[in-house]
PDB file of N, CA and C in Angstrom:
ATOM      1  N   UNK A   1      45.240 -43.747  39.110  1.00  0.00           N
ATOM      2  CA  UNK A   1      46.149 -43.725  37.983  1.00  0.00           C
ATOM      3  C   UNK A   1      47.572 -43.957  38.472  1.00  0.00           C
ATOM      4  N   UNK A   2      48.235 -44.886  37.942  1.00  0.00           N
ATOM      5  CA  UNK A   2      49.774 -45.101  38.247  1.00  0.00           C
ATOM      6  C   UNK A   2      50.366 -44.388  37.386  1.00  0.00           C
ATOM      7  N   UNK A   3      51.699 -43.788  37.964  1.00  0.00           N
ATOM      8  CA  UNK A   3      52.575 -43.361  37.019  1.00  0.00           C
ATOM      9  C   UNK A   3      53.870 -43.725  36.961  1.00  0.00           C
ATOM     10  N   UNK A   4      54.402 -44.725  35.713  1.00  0.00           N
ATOM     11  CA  UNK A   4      55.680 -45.481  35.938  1.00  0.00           C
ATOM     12  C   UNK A   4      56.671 -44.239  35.691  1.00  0.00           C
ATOM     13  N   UNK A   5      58.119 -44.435  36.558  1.00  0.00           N
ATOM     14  CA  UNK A   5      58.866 -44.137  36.369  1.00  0.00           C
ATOM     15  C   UNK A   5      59.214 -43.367  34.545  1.00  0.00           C
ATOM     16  N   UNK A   6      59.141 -44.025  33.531  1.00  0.00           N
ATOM     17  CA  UNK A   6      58.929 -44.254  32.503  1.00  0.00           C
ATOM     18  C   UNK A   6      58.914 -42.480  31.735  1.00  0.00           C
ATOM     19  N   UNK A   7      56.910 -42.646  32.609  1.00  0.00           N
ATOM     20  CA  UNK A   7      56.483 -41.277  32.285  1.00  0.00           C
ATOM     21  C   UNK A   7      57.291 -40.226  33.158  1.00  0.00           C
ATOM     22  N   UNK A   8      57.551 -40.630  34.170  1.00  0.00           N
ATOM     23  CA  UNK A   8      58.036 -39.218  35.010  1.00  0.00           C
ATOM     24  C   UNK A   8      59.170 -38.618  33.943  1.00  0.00           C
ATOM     25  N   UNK A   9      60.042 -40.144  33.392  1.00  0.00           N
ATOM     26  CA  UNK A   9      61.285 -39.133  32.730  1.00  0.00           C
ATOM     27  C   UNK A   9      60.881 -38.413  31.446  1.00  0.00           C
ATOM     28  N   UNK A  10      59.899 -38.898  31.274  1.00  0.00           N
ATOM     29  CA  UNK A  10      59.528 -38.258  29.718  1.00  0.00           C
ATOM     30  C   UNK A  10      59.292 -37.031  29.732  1.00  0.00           C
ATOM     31  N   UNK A  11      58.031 -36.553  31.353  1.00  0.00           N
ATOM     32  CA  UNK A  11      57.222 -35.162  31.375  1.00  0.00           C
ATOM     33  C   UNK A  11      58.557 -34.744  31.750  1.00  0.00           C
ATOM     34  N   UNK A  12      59.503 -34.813  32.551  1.00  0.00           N
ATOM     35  CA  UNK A  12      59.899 -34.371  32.960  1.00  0.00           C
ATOM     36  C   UNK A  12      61.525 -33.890  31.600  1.00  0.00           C
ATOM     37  N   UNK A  13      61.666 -33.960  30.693  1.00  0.00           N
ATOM     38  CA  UNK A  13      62.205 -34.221  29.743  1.00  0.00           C
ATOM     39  C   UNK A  13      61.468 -33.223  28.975  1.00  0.00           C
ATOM     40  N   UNK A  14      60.276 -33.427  28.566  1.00  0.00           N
ATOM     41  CA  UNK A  14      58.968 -32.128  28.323  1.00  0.00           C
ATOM     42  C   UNK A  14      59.446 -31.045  28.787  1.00  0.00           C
ATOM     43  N   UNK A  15      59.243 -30.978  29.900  1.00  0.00           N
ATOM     44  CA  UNK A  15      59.890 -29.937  30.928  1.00  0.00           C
ATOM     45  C   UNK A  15      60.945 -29.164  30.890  1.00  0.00           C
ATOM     46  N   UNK A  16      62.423 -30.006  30.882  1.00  0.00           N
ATOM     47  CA  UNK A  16      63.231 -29.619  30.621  1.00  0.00           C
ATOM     48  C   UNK A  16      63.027 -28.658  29.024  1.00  0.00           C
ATOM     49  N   UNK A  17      63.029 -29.099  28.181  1.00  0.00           N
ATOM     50  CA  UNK A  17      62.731 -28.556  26.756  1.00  0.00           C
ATOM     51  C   UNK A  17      62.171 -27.477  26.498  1.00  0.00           C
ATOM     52  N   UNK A  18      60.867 -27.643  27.362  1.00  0.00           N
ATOM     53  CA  UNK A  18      60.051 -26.305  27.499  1.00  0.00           C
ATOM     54  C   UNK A  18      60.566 -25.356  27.923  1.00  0.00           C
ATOM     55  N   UNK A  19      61.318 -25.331  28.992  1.00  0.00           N
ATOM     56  CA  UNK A  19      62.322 -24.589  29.957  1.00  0.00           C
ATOM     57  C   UNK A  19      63.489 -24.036  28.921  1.00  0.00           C
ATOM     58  N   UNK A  20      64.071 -24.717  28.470  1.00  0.00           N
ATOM     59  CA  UNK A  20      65.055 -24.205  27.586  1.00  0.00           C
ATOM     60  C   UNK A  20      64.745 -23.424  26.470  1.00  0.00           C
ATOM     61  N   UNK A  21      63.348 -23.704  25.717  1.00  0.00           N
ATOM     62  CA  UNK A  21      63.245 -22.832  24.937  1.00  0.00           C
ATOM     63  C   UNK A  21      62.381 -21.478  25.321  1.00  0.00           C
ATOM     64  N   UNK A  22      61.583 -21.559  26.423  1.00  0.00           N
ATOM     65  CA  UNK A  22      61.372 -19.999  27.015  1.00  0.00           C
ATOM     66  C   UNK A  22      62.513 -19.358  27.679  1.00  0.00           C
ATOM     67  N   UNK A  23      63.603 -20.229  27.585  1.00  0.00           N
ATOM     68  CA  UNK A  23      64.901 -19.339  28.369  1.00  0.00           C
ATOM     69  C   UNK A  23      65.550 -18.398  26.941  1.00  0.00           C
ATOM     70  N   UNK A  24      65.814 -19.342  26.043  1.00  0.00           N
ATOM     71  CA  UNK A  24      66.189 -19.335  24.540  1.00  0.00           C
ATOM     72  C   UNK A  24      65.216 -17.420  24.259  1.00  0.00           C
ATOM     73  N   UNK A  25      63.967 -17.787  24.505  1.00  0.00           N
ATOM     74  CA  UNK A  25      62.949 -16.828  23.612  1.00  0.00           C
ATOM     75  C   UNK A  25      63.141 -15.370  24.726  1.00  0.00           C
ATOM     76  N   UNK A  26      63.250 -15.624  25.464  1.00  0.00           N
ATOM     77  CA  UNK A  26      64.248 -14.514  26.877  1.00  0.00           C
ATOM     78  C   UNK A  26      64.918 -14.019  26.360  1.00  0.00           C
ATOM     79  N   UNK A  27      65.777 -14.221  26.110  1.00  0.00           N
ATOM     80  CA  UNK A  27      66.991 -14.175  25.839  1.00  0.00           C
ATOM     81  C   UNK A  27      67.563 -13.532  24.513  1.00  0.00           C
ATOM     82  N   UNK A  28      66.898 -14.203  23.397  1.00  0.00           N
ATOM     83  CA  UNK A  28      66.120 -13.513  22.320  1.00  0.00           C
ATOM     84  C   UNK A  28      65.690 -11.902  21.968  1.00  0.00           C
ATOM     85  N   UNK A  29      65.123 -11.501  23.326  1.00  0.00           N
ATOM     86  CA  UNK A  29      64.142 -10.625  23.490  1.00  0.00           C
ATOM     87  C   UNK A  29      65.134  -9.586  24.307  1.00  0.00           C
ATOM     88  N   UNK A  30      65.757 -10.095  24.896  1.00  0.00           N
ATOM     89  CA  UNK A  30      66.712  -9.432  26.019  1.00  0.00           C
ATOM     90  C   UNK A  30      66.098  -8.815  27.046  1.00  0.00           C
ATOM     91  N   UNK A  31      64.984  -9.988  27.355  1.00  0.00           N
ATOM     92  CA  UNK A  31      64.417  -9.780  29.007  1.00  0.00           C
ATOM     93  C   UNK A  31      64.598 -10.927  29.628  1.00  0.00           C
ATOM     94  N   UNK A  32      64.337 -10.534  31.046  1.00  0.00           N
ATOM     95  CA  UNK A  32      64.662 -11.722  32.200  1.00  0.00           C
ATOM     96  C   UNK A  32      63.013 -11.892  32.202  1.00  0.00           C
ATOM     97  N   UNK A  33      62.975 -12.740  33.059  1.00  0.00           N
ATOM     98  CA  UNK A  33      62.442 -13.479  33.812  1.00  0.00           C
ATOM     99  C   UNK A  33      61.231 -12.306  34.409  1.00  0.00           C
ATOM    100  N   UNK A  34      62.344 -11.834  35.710  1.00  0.00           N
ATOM    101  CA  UNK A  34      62.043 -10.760  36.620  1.00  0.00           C
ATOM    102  C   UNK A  34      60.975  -9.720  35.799  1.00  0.00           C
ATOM    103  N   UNK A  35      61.719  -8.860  34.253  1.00  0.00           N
ATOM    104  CA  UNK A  35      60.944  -8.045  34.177  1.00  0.00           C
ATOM    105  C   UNK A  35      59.492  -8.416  33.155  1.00  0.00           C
ATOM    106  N   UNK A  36      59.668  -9.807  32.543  1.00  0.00           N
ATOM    107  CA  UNK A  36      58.314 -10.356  31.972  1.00  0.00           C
ATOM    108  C   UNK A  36      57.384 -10.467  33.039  1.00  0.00           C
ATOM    109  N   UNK A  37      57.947 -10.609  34.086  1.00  0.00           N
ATOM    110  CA  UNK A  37      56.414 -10.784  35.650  1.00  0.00           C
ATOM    111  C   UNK A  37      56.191  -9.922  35.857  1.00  0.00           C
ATOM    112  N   UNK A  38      57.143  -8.355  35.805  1.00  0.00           N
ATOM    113  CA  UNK A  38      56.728  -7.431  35.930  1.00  0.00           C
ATOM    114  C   UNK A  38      55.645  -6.946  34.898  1.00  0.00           C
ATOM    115  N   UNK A  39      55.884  -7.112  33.688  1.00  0.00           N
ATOM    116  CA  UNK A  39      55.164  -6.607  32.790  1.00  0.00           C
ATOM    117  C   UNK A  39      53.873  -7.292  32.610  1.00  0.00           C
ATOM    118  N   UNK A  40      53.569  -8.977  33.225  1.00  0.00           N
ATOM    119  CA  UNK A  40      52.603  -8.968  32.615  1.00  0.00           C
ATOM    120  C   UNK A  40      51.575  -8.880  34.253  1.00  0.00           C
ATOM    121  N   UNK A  41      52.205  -8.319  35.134  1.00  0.00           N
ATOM    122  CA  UNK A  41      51.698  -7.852  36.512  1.00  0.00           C
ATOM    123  C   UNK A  41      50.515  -6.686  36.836  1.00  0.00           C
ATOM    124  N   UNK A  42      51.110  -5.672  35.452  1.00  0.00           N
ATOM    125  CA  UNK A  42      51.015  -4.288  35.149  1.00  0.00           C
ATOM    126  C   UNK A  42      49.600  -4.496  34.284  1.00  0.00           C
ATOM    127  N   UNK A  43      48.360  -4.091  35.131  1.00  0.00           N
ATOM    128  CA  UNK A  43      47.026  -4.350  34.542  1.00  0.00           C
ATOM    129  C   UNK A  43      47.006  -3.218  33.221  1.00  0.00           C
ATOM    130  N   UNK A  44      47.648  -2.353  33.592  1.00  0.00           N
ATOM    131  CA  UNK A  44      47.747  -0.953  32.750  1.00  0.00           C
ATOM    132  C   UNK A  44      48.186  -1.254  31.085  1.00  0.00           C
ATOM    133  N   UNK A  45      49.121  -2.203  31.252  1.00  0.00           N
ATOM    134  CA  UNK A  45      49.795  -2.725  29.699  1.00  0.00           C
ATOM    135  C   UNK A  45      48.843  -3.486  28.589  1.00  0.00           C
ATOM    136  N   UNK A  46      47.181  -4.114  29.708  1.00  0.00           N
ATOM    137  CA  UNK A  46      46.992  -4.137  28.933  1.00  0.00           C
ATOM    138  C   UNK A  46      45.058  -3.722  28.671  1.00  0.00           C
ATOM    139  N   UNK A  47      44.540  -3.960  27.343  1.00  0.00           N
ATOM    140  CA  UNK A  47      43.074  -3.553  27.787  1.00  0.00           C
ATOM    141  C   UNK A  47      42.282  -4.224  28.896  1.00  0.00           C
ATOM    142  N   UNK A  48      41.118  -3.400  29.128  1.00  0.00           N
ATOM    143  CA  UNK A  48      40.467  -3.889  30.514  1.00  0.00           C
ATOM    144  C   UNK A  48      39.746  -5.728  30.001  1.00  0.00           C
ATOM    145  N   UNK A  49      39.381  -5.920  28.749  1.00  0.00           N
ATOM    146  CA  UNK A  49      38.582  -7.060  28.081  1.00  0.00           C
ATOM    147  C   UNK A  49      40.323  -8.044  28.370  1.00  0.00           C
ATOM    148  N   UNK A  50      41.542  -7.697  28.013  1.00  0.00           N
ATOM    149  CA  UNK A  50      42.819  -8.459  27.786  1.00  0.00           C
ATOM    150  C   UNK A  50      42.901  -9.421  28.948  1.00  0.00           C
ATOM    151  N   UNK A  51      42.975  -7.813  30.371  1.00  0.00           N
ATOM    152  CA  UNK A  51      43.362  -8.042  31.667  1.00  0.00           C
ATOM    153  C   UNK A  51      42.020  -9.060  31.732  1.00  0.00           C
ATOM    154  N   UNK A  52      40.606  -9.100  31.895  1.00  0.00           N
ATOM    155  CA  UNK A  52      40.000 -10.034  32.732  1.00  0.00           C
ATOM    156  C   UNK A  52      40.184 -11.594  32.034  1.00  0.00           C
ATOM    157  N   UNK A  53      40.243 -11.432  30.701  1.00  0.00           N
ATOM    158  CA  UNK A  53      40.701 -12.997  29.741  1.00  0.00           C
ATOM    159  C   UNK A  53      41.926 -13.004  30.679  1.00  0.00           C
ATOM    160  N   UNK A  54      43.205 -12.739  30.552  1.00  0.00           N
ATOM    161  CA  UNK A  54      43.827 -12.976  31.409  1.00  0.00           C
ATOM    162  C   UNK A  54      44.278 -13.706  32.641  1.00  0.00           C
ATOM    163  N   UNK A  55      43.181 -13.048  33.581  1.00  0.00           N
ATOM    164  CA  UNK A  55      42.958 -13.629  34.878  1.00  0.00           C
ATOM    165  C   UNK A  55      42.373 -14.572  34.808  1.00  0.00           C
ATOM    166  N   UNK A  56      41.214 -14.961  34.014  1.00  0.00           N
ATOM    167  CA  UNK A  56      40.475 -15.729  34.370  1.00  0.00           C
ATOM    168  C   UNK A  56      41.451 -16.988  33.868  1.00  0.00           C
ATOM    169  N   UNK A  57      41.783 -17.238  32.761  1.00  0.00           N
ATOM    170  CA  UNK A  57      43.079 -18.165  32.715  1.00  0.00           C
ATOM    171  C   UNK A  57      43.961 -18.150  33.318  1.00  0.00           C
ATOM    172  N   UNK A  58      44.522 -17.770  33.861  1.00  0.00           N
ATOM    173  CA  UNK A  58      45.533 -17.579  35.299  1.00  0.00           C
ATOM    174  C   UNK A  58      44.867 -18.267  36.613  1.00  0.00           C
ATOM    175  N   UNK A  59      43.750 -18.062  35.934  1.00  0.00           N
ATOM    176  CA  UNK A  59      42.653 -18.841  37.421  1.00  0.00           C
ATOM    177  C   UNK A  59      42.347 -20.358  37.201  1.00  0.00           C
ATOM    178  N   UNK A  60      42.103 -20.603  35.963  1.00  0.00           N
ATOM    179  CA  UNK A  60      42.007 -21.924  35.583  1.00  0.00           C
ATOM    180  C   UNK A  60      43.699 -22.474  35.450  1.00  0.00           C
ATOM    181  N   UNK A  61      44.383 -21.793  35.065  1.00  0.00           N
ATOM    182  CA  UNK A  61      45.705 -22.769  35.393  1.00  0.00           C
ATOM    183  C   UNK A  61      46.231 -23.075  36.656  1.00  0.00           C
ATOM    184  N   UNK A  62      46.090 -22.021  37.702  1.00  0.00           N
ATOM    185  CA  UNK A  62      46.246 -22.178  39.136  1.00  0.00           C
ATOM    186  C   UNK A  62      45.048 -23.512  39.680  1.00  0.00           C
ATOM    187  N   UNK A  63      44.546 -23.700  39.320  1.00  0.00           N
ATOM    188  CA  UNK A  63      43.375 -24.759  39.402  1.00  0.00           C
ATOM    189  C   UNK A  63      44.195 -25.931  38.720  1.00  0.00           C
ATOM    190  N   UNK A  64      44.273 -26.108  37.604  1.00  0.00           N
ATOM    191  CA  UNK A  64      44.912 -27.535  36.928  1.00  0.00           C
ATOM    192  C   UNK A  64      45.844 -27.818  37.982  1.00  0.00           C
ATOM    193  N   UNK A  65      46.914 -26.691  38.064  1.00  0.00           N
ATOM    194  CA  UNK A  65      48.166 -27.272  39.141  1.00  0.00           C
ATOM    195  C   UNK A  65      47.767 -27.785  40.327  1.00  0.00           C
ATOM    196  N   UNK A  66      47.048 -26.918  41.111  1.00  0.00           N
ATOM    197  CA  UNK A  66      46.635 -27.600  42.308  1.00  0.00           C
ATOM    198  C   UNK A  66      46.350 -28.902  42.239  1.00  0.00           C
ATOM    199  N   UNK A  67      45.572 -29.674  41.262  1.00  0.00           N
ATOM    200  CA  UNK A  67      45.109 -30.623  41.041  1.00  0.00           C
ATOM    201  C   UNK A  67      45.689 -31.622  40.550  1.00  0.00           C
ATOM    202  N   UNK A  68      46.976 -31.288  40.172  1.00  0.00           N
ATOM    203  CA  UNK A  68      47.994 -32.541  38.871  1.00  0.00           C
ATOM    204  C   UNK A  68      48.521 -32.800  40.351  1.00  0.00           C
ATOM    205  N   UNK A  69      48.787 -34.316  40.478  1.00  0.00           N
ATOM    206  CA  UNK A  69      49.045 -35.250  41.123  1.00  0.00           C
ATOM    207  C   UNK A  69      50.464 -35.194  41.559  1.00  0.00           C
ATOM    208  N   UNK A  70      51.281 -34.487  40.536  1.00  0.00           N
ATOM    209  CA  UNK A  70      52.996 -34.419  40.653  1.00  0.00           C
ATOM    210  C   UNK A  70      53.003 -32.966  40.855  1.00  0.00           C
ATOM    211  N   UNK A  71      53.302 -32.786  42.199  1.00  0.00           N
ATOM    212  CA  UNK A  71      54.054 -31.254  42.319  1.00  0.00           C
ATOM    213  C   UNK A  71      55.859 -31.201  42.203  1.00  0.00           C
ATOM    214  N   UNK A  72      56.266 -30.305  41.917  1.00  0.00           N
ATOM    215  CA  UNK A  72      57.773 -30.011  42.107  1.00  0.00           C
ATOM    216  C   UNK A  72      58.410 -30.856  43.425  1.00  0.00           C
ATOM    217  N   UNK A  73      57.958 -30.110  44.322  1.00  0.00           N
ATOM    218  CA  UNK A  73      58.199 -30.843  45.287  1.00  0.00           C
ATOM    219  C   UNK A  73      58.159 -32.349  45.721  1.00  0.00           C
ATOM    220  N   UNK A  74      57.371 -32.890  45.025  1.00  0.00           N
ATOM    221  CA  UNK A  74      56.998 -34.489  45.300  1.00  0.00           C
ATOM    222  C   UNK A  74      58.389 -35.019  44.440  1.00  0.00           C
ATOM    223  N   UNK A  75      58.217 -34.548  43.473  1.00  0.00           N
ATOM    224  CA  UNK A  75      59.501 -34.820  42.066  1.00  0.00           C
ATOM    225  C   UNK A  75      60.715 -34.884  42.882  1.00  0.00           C
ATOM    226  N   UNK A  76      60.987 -33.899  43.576  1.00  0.00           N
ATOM    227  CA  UNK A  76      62.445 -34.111  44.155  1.00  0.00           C
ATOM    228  C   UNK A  76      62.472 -34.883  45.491  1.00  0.00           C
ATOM    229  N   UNK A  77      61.112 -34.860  46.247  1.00  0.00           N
ATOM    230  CA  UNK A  77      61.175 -36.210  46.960  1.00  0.00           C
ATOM    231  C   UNK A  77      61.364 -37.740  46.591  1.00  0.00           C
ATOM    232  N   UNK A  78      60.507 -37.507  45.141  1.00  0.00           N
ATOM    233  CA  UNK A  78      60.813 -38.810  44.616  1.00  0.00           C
ATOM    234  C   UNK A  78      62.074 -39.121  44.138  1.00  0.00           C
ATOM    235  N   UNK A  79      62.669 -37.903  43.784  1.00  0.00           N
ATOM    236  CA  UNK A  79      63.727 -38.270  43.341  1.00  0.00           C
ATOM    237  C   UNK A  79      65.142 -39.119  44.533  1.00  0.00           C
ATOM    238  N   UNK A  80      65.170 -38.523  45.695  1.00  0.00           N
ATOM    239  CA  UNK A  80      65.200 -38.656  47.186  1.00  0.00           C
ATOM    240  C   UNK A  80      64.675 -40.304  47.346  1.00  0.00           C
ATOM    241  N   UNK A  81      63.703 -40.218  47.244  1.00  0.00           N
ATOM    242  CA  UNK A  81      63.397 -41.988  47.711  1.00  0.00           C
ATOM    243  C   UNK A  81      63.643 -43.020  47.111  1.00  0.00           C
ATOM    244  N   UNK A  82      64.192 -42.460  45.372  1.00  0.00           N
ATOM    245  CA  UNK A  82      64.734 -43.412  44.654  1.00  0.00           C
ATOM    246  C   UNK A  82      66.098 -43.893  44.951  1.00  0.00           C
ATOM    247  N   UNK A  83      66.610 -43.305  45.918  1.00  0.00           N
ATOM    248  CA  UNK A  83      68.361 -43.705  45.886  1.00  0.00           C
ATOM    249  C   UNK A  83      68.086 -44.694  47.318  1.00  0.00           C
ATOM    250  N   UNK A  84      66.902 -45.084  47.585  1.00  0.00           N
ATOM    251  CA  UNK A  84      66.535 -45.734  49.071  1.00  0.00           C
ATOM    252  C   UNK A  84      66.970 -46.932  48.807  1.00  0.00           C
ATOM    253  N   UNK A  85      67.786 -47.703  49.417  1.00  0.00           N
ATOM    254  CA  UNK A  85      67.941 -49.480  48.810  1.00  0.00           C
ATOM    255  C   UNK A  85      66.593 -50.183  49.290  1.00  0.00           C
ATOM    256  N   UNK A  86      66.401 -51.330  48.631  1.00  0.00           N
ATOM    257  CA  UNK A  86      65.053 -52.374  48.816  1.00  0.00           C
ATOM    258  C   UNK A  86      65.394 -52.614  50.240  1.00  0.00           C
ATOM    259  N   UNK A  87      66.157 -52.829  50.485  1.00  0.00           N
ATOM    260  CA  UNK A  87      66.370 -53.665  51.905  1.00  0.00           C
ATOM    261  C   UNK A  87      65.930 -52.451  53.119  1.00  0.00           C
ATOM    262  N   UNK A  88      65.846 -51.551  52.868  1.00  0.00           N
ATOM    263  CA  UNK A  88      65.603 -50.312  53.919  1.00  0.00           C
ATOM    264  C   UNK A  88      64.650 -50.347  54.515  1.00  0.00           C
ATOM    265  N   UNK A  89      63.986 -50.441  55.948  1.00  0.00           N
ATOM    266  CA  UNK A  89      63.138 -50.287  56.839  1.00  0.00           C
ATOM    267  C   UNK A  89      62.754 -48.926  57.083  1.00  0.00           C
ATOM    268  N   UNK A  90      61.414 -48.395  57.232  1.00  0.00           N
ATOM    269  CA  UNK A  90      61.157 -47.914  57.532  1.00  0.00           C
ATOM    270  C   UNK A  90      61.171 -47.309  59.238  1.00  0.00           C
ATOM    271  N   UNK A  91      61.647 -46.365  59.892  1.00  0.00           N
ATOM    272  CA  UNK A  91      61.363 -45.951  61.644  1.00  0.00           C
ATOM    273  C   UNK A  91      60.984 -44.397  62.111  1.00  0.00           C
ATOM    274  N   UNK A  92      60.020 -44.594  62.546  1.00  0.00           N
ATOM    275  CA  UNK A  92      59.803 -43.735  63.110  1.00  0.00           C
ATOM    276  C   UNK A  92      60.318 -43.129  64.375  1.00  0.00           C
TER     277      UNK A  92
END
């Protein structure tokens, strides 16, 4: 599967958006970040049937990521190799 430039700005645009409005709904709420991980860390908060649904989706999303082709990291490499001019050689 290729992925043009195109799409990167779009997901990544997705992204941004998404980002802003769980910052927005934070914020909202008048929690951080920090203490929503805490809370949803805390097996105790919720029932024992909640906690294993839970995990087990936590398990399948840790799975999708591993597997999506674009990590964070690649993104800002790519972003990095885009300022490379055509004319540039590669050396090891």
């Amino acid at each position: 599967m290729v992925v043009t430039e195109e799409q990167i700005a779009a997901e990544e645009a997705k992204f941004e958006e998404t980002t802003k409005g769980f910052d927005e709904l934070l914020s909202s709420l008048n929690l951080t970040r920090a203490q929503l991980r805490a809370f949803v860390k805390d097996a105790e908060q919720f029932t024992e049937e909640d906690w294993e649904t839970m995990q087990k989706m936590r398990a399948k999303f840790d799975e999708k990521l591993h597997q999506m082709p674009l990590h964070r990291k690649s993104a800002s490499t790519r972003k990095s190799l885009s300022t490379i001019q055509p004319n540039w050689i590669f050396v090891r």
